[in-house]
N, C-alpha and C. Protein backbone atom coordinates (compact mmCIF):
# COMPACT_ATOMS: atom_id res chain seq x y z
N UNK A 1 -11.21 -5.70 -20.34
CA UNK A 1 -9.93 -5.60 -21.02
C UNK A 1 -9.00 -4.63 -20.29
N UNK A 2 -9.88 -3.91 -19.72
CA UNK A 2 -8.66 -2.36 -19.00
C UNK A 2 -8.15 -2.89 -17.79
N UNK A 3 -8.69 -3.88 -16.69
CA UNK A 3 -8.38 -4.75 -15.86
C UNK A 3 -7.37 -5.67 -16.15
N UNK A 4 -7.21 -6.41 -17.13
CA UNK A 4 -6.19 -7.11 -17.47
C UNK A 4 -4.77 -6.43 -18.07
N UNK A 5 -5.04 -5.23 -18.50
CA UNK A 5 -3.77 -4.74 -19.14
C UNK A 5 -3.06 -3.43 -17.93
N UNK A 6 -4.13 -3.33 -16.50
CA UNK A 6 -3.47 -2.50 -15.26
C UNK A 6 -3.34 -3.76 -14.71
N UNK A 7 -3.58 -4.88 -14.45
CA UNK A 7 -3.00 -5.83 -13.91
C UNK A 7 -1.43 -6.27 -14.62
N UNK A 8 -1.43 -6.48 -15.95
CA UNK A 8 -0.14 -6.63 -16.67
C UNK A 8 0.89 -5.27 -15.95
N UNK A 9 0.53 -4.24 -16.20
CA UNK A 9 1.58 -3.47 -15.93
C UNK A 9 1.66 -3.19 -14.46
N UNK A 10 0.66 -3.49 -13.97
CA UNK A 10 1.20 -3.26 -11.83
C UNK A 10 2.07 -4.63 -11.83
N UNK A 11 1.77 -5.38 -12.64
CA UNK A 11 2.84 -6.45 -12.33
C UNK A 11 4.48 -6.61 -12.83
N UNK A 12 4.09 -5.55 -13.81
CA UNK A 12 5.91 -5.12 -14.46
C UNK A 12 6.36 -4.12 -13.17
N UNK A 13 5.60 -3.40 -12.70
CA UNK A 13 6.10 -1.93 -11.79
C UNK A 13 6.69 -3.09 -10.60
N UNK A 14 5.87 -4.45 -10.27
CA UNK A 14 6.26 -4.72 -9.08
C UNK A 14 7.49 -5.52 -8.87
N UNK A 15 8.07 -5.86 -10.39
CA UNK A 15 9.03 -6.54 -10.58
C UNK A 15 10.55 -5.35 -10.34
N UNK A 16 10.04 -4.87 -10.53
CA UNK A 16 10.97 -3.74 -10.78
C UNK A 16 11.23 -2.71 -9.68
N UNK A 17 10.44 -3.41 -8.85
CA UNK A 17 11.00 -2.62 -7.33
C UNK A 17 12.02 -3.31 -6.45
N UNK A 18 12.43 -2.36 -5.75
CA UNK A 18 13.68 -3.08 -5.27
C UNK A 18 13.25 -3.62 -3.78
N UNK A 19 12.37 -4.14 -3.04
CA UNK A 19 12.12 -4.41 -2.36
C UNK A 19 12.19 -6.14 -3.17
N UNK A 20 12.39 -6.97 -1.54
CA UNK A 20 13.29 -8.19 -2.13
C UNK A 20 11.85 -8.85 -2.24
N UNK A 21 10.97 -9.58 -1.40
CA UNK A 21 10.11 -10.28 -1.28
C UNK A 21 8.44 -9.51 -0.93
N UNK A 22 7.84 -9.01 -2.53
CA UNK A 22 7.49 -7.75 -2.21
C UNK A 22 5.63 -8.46 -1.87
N UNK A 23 4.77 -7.83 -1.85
CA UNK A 23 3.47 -8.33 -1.17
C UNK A 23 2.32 -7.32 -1.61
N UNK A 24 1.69 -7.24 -1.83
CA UNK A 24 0.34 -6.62 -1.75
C UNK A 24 -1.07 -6.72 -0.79
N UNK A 25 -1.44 -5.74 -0.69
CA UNK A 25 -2.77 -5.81 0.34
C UNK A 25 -3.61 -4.75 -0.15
N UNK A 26 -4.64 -4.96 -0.03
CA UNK A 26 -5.97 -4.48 -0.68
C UNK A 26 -6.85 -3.68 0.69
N UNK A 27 -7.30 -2.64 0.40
CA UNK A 27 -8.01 -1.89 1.23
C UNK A 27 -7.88 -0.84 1.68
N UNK A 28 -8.51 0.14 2.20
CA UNK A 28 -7.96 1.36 2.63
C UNK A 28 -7.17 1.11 3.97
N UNK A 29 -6.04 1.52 4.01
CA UNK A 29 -4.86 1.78 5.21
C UNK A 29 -4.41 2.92 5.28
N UNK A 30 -3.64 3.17 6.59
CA UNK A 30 -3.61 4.32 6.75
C UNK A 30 -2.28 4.56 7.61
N UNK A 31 -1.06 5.57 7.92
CA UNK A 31 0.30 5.38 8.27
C UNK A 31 0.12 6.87 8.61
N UNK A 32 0.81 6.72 9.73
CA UNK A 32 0.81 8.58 10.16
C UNK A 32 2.81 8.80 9.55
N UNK A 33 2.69 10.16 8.95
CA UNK A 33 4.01 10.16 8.73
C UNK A 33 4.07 11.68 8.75
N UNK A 34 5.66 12.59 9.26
CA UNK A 34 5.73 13.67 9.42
C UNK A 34 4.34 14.53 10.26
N UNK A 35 3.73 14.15 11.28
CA UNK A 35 2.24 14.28 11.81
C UNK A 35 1.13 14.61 10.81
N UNK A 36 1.07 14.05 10.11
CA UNK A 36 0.07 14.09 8.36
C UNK A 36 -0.19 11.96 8.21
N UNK A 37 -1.93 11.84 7.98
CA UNK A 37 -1.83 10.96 7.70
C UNK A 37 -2.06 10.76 6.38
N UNK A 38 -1.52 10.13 5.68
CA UNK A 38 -1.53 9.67 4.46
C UNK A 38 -1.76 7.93 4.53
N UNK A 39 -3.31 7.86 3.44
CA UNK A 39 -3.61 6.55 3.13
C UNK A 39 -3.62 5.87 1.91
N UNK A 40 -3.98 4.40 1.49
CA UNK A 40 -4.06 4.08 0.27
C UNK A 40 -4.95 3.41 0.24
N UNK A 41 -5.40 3.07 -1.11
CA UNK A 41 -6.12 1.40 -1.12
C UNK A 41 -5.29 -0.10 -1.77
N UNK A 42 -4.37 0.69 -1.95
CA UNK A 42 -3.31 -0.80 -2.30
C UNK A 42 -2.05 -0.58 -2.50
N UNK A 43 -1.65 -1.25 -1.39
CA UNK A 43 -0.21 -1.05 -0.63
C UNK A 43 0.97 -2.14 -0.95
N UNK A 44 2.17 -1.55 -1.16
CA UNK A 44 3.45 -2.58 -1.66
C UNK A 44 4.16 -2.78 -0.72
N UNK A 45 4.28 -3.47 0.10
CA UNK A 45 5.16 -3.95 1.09
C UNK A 45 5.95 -5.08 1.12
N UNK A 46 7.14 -4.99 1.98
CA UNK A 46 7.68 -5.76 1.85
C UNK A 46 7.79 -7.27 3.22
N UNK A 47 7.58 -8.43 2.72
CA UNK A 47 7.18 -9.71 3.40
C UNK A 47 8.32 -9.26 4.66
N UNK A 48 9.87 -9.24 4.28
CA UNK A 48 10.55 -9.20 5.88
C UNK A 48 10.08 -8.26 6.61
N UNK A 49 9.69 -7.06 6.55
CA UNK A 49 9.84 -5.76 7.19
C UNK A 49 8.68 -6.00 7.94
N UNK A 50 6.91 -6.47 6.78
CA UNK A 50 5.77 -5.93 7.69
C UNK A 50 5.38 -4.79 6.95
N UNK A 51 4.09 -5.22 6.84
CA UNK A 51 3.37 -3.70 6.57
C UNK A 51 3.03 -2.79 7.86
N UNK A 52 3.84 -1.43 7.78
CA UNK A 52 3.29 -0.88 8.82
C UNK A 52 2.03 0.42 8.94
N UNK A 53 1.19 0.01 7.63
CA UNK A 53 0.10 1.25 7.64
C UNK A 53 -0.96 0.12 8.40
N UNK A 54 -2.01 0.61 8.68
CA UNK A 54 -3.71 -0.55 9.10
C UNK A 54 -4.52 0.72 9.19
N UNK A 55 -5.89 0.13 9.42
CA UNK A 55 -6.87 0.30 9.72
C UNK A 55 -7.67 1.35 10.50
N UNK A 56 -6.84 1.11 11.92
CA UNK A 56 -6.63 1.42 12.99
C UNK A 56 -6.44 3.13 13.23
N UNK A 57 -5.15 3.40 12.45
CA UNK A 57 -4.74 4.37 11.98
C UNK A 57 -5.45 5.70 11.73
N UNK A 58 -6.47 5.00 10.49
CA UNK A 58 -7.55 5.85 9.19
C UNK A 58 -8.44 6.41 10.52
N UNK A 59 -8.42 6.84 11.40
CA UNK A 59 -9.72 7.10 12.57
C UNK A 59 -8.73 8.61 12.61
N UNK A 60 -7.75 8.51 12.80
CA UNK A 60 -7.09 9.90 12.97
C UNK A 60 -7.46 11.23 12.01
N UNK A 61 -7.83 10.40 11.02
CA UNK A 61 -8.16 11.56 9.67
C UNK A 61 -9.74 11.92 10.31
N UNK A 62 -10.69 10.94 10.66
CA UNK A 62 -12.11 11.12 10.80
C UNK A 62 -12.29 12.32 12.26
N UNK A 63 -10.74 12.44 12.77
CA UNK A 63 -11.29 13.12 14.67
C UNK A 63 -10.40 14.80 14.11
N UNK A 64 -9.87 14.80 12.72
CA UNK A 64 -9.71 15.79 12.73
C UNK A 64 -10.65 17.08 11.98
């Protein structure tokens, strides 16, 4: 039941963003920003732009 009613409301939050054609992806990713990486496990992006966090990334946190 708690699955269906955070699914109901991630789906109101996603309506309500202003990104035009918005997308989801599942998994841990990872985006270097201000030289700090910061990751997630489920990311809102937008279809024109491209997600620009990956995978790839998350190794930077493990060499520090």
């Amino acid at each position: 039941m708690n699955k269906i009613i955070i699914l109901i409301v991630a789906s109101l939050l996603i309506t309500a963003c202003s990104i035009k054609e918005p997308r989801l992806s599942f998994g841990k990713k990872c985006v270097e920003k201000d030289n700090q990486v910061v990751y997630s496990y489920i990311w809102i992006w937008d279809k024109m732009v491209g997600l620009t966090a990956n995978e790839a990334t998350c190794e930077l946190i493990e060499k520090n």
